[in-house]
PDB file of N, CA and C in Angstrom:
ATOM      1  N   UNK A   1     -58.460 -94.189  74.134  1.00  0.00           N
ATOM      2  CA  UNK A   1     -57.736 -95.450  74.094  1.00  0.00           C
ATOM      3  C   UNK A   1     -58.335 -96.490  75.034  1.00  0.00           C
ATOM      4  N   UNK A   2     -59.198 -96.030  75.821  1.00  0.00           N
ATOM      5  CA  UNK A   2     -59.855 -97.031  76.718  1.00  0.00           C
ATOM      6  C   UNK A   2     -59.206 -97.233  78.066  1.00  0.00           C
ATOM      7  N   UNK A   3     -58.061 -95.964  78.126  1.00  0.00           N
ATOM      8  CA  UNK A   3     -57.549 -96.325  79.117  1.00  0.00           C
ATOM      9  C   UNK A   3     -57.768 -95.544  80.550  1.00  0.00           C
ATOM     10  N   UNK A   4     -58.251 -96.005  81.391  1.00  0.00           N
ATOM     11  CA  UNK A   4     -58.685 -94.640  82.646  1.00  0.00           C
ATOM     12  C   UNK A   4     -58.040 -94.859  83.828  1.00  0.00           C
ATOM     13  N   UNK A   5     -58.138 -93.921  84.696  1.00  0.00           N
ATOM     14  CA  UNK A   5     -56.898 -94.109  85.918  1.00  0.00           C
ATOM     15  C   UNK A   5     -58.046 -94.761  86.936  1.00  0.00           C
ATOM     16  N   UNK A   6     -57.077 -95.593  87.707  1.00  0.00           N
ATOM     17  CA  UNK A   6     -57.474 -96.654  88.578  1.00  0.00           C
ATOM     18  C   UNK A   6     -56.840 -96.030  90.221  1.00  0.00           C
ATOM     19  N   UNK A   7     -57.058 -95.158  90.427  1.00  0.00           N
ATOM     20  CA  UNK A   7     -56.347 -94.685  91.578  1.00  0.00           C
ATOM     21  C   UNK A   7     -57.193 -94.421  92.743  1.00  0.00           C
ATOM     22  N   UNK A   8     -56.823 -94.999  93.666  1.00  0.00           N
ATOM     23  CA  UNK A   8     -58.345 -95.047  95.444  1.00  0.00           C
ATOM     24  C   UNK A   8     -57.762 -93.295  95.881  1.00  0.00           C
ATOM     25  N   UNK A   9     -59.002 -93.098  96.350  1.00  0.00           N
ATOM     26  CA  UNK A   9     -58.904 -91.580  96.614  1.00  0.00           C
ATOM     27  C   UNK A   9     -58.903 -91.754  98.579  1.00  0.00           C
ATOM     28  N   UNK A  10     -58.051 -91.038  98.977  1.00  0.00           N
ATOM     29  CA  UNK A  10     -58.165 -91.120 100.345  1.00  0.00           C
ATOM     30  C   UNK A  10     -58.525 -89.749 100.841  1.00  0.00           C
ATOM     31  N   UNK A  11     -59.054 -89.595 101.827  1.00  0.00           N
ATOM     32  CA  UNK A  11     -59.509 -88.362 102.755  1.00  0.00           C
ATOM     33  C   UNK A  11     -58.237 -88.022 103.763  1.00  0.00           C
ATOM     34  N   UNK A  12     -58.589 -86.273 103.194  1.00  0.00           N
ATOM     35  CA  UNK A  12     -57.690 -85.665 103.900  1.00  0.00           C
ATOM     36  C   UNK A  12     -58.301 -85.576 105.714  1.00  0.00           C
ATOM     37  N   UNK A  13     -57.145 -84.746 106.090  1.00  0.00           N
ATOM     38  CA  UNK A  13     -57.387 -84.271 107.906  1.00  0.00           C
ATOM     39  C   UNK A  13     -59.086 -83.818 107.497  1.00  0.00           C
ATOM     40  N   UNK A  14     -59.014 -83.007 106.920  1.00  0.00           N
ATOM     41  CA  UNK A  14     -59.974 -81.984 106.720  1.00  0.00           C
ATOM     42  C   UNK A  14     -61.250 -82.225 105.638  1.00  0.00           C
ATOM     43  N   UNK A  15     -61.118 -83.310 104.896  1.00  0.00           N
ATOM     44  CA  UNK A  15     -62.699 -83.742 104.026  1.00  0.00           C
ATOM     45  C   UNK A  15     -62.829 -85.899 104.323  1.00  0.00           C
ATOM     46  N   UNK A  16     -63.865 -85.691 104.532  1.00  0.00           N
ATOM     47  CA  UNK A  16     -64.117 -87.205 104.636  1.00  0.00           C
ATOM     48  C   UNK A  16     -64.300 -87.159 103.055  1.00  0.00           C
ATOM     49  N   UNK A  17     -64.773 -88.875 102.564  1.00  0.00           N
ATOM     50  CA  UNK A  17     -64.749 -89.157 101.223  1.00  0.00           C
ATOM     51  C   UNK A  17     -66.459 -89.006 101.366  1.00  0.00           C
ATOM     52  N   UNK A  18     -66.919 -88.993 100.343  1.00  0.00           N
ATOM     53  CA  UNK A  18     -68.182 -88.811 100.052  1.00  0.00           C
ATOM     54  C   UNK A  18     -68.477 -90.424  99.757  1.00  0.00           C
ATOM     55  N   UNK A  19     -69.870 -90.729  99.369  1.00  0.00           N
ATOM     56  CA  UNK A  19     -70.323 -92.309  99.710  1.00  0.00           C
ATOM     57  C   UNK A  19     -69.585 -92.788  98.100  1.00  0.00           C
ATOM     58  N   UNK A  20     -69.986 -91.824  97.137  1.00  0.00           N
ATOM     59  CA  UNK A  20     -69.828 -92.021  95.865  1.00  0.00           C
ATOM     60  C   UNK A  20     -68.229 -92.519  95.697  1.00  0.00           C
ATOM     61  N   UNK A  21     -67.155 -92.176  96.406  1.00  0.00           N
ATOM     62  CA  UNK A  21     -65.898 -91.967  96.241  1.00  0.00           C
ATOM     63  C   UNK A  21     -65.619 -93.190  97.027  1.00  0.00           C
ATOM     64  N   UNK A  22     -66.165 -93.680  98.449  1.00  0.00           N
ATOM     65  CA  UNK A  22     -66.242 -94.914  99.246  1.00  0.00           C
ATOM     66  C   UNK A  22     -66.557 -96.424  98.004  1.00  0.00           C
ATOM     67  N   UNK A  23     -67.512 -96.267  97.244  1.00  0.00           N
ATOM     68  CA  UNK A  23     -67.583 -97.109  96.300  1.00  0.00           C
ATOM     69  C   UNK A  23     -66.765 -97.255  95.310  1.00  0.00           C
ATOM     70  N   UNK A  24     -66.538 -95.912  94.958  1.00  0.00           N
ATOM     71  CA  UNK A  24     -65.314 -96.092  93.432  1.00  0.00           C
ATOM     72  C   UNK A  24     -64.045 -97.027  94.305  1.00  0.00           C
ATOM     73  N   UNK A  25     -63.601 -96.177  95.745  1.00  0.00           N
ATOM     74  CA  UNK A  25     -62.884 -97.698  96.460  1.00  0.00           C
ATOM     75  C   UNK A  25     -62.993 -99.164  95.939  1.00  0.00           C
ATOM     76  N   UNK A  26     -64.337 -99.288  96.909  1.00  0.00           N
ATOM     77  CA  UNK A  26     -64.305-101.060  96.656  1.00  0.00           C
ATOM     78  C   UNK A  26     -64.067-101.463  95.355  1.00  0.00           C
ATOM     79  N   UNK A  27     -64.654-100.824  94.396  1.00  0.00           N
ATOM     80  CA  UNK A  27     -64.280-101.316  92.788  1.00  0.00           C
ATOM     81  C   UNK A  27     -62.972-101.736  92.961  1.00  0.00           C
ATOM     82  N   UNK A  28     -62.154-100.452  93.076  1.00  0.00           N
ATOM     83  CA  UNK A  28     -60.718-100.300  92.726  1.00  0.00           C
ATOM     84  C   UNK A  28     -60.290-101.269  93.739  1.00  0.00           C
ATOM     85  N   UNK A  29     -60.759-101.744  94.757  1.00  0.00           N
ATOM     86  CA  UNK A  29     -60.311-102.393  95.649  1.00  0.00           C
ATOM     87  C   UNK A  29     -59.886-104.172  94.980  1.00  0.00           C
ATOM     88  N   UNK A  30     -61.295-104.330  94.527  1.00  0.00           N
ATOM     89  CA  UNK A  30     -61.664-105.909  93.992  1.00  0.00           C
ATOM     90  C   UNK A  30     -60.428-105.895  92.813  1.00  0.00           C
ATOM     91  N   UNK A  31     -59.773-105.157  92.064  1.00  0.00           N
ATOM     92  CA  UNK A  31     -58.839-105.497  91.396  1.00  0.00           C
ATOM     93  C   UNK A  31     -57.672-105.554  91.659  1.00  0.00           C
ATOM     94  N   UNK A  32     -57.410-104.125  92.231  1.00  0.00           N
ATOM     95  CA  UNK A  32     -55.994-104.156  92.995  1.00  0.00           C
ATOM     96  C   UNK A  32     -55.302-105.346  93.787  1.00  0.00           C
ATOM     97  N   UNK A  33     -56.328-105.840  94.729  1.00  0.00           N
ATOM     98  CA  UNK A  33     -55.860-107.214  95.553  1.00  0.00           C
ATOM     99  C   UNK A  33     -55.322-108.597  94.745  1.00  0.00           C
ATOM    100  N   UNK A  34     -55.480-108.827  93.852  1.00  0.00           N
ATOM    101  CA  UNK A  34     -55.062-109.978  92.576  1.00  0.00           C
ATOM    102  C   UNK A  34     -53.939-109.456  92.465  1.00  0.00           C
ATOM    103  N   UNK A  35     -53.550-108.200  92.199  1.00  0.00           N
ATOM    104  CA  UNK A  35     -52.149-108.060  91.674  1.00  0.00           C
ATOM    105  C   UNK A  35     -51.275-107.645  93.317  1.00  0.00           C
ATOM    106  N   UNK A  36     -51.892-106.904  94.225  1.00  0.00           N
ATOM    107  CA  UNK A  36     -50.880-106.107  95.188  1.00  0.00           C
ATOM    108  C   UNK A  36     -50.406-107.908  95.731  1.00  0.00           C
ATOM    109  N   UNK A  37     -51.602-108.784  95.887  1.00  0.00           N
ATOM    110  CA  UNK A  37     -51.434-109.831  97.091  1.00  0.00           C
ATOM    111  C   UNK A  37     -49.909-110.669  96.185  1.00  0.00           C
ATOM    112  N   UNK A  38     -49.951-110.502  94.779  1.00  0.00           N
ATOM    113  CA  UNK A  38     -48.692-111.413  94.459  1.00  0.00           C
ATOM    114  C   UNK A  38     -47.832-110.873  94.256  1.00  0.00           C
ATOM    115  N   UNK A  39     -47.649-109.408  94.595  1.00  0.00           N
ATOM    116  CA  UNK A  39     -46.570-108.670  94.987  1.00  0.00           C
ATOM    117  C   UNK A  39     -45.859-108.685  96.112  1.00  0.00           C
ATOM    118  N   UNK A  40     -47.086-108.998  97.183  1.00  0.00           N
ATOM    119  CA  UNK A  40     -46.582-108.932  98.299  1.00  0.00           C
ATOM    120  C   UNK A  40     -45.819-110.543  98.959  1.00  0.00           C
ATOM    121  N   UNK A  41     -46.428-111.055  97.949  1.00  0.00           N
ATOM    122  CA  UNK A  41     -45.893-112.583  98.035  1.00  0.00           C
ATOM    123  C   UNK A  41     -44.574-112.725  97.697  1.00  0.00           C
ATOM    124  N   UNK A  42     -43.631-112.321  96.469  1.00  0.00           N
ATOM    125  CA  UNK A  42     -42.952-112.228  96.191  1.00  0.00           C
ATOM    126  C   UNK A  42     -41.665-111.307  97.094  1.00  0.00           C
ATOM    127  N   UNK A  43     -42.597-110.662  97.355  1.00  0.00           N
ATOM    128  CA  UNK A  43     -41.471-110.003  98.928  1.00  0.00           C
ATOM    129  C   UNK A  43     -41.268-110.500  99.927  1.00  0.00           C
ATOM    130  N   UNK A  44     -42.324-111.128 100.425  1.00  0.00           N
ATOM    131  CA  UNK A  44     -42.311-111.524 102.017  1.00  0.00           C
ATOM    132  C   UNK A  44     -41.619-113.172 102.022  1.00  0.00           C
ATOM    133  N   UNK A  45     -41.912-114.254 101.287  1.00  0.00           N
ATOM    134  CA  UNK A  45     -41.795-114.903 100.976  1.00  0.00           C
ATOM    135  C   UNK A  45     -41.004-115.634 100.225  1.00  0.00           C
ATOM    136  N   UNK A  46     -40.425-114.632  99.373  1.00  0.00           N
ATOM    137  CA  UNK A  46     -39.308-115.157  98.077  1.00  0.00           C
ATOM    138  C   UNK A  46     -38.119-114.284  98.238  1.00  0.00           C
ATOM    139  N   UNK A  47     -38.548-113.117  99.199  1.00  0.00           N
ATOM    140  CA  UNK A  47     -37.051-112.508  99.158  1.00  0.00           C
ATOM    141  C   UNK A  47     -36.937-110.890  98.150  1.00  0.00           C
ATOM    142  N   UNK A  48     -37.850-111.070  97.636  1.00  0.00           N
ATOM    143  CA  UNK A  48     -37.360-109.978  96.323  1.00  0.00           C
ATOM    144  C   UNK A  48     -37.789-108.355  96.767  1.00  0.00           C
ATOM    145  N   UNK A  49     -37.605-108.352  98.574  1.00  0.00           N
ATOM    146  CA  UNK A  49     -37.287-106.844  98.275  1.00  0.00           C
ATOM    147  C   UNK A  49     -36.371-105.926  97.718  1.00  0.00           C
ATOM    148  N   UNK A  50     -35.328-106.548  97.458  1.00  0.00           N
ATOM    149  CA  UNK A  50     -34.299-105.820  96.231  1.00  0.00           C
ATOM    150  C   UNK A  50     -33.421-106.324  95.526  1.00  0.00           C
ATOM    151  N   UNK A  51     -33.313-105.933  94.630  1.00  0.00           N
ATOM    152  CA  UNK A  51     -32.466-106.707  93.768  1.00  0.00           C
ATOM    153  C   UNK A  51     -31.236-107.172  94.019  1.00  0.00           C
ATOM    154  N   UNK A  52     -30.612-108.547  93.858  1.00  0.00           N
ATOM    155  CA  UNK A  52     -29.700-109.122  93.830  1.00  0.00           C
ATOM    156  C   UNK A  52     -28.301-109.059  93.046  1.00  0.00           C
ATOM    157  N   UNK A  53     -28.901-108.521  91.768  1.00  0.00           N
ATOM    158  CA  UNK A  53     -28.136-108.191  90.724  1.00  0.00           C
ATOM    159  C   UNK A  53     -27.954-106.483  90.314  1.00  0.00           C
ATOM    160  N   UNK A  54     -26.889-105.887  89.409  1.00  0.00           N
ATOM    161  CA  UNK A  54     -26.252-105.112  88.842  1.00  0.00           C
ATOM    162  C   UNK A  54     -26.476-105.438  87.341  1.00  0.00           C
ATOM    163  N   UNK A  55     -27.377-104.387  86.930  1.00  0.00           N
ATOM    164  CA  UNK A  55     -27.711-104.742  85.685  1.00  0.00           C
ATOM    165  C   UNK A  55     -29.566-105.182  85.310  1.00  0.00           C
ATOM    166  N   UNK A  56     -29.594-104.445  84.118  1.00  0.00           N
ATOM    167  CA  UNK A  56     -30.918-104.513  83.807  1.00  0.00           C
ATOM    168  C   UNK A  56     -31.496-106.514  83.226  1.00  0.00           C
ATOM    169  N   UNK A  57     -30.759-107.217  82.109  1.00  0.00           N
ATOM    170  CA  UNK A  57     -30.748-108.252  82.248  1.00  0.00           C
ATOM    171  C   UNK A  57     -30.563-109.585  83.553  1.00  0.00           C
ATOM    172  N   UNK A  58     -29.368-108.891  84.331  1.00  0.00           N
ATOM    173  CA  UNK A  58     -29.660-109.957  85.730  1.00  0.00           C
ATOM    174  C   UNK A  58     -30.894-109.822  86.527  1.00  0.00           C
ATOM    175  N   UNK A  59     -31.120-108.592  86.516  1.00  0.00           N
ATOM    176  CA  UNK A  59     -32.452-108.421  87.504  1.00  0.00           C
ATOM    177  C   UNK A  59     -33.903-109.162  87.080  1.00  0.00           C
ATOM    178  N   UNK A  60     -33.722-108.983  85.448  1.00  0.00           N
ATOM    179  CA  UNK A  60     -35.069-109.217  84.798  1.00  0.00           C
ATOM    180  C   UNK A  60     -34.876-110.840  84.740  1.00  0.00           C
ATOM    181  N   UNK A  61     -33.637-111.157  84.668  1.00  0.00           N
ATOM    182  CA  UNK A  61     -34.198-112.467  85.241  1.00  0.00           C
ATOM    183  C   UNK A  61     -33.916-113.563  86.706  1.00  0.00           C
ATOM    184  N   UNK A  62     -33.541-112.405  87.667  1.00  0.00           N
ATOM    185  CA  UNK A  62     -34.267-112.764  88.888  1.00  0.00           C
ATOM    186  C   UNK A  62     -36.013-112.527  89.395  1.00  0.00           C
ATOM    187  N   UNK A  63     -36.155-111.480  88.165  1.00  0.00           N
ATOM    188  CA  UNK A  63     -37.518-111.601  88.293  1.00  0.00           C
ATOM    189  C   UNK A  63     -38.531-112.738  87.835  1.00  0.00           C
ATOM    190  N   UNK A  64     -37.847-112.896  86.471  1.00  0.00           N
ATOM    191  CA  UNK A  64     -38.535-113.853  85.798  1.00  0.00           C
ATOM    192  C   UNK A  64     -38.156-115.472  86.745  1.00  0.00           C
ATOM    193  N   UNK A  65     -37.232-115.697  87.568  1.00  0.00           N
ATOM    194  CA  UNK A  65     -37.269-116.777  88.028  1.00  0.00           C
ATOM    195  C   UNK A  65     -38.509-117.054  89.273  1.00  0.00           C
ATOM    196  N   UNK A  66     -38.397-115.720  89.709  1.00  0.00           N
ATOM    197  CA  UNK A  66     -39.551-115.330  91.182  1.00  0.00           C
ATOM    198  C   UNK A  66     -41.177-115.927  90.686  1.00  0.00           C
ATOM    199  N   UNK A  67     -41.126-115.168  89.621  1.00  0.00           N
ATOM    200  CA  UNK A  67     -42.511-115.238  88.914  1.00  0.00           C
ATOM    201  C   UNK A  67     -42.512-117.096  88.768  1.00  0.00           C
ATOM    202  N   UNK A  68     -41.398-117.568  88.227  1.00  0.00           N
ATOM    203  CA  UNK A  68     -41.958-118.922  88.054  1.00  0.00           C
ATOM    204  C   UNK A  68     -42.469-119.405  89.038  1.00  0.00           C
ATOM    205  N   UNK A  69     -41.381-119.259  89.689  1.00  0.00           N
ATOM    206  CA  UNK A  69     -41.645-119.974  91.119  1.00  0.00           C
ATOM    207  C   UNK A  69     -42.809-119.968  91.886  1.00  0.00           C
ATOM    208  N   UNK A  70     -42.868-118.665  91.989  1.00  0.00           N
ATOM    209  CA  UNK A  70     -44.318-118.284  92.525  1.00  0.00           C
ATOM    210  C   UNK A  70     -45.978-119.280  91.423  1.00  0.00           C
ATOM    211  N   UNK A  71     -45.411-119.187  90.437  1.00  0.00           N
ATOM    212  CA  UNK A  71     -46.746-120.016  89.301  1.00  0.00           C
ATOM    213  C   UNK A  71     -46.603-121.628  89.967  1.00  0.00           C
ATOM    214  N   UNK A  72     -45.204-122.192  90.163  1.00  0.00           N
ATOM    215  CA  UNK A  72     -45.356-123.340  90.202  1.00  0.00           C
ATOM    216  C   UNK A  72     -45.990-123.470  91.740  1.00  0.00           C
ATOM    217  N   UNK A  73     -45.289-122.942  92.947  1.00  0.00           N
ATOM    218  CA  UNK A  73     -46.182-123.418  94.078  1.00  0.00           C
ATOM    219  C   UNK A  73     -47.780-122.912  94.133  1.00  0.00           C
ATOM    220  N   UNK A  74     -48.244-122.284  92.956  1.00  0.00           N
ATOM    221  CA  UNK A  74     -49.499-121.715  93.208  1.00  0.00           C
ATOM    222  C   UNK A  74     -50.459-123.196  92.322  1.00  0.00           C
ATOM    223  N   UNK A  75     -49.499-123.927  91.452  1.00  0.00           N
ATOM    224  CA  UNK A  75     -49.958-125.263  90.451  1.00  0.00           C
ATOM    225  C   UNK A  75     -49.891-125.844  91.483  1.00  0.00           C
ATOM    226  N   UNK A  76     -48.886-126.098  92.143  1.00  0.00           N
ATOM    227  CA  UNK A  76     -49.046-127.640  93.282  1.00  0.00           C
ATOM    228  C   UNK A  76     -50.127-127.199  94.542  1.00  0.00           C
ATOM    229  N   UNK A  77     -50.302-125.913  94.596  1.00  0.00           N
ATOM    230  CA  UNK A  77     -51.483-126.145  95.824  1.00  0.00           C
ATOM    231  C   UNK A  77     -52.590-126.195  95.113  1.00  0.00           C
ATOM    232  N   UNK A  78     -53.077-125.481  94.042  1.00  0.00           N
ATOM    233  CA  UNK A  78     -54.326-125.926  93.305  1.00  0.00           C
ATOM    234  C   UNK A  78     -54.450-127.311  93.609  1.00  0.00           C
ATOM    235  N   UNK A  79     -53.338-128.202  92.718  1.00  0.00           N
ATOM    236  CA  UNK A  79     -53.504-129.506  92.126  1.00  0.00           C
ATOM    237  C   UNK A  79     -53.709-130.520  93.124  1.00  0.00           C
ATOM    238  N   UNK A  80     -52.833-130.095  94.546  1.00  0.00           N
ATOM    239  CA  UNK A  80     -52.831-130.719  95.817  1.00  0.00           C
ATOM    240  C   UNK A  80     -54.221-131.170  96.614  1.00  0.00           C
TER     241      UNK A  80
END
């Protein structure tokens, strides 16, 4: 299906990572950060470490309001 796991491998007490496994990192690294950094935005910033609402519809759209929000101040600093 084209679909493969994207998961950073960390070293135990007892094996360092090998160089090969240090690189599959950075890969996984360069993508992850686009999505973790506007996750973390949405928490620190907007509030949404937990939900506000009771219920699968209220939540989904306190989410969906976060998300705007977050698009529009990300338009006015571009545009700024």
């Amino acid at each position: 299906l084209g679909v493969k796991p994207r998961l950073m491998r960390r070293p135990s007490q007892y094996h360092a990572l090998t160089p090969r496994q240090q690189h599959y990192n950075t890969l996984i690294a360069r993508r992850r950060a686009a999505v973790e950094t506007t996750f973390a935005t949405w928490k620190r910033r907007m509030g949404l470490t937990r939900a506000r609402y009771i219920g699968l519809a209220k939540v989904t759209g306190q989410i969906l309001l976060t998300a705007m929000a977050f698009n529009l101040r990300r338009a006015a600093a571009i545009t700024a």
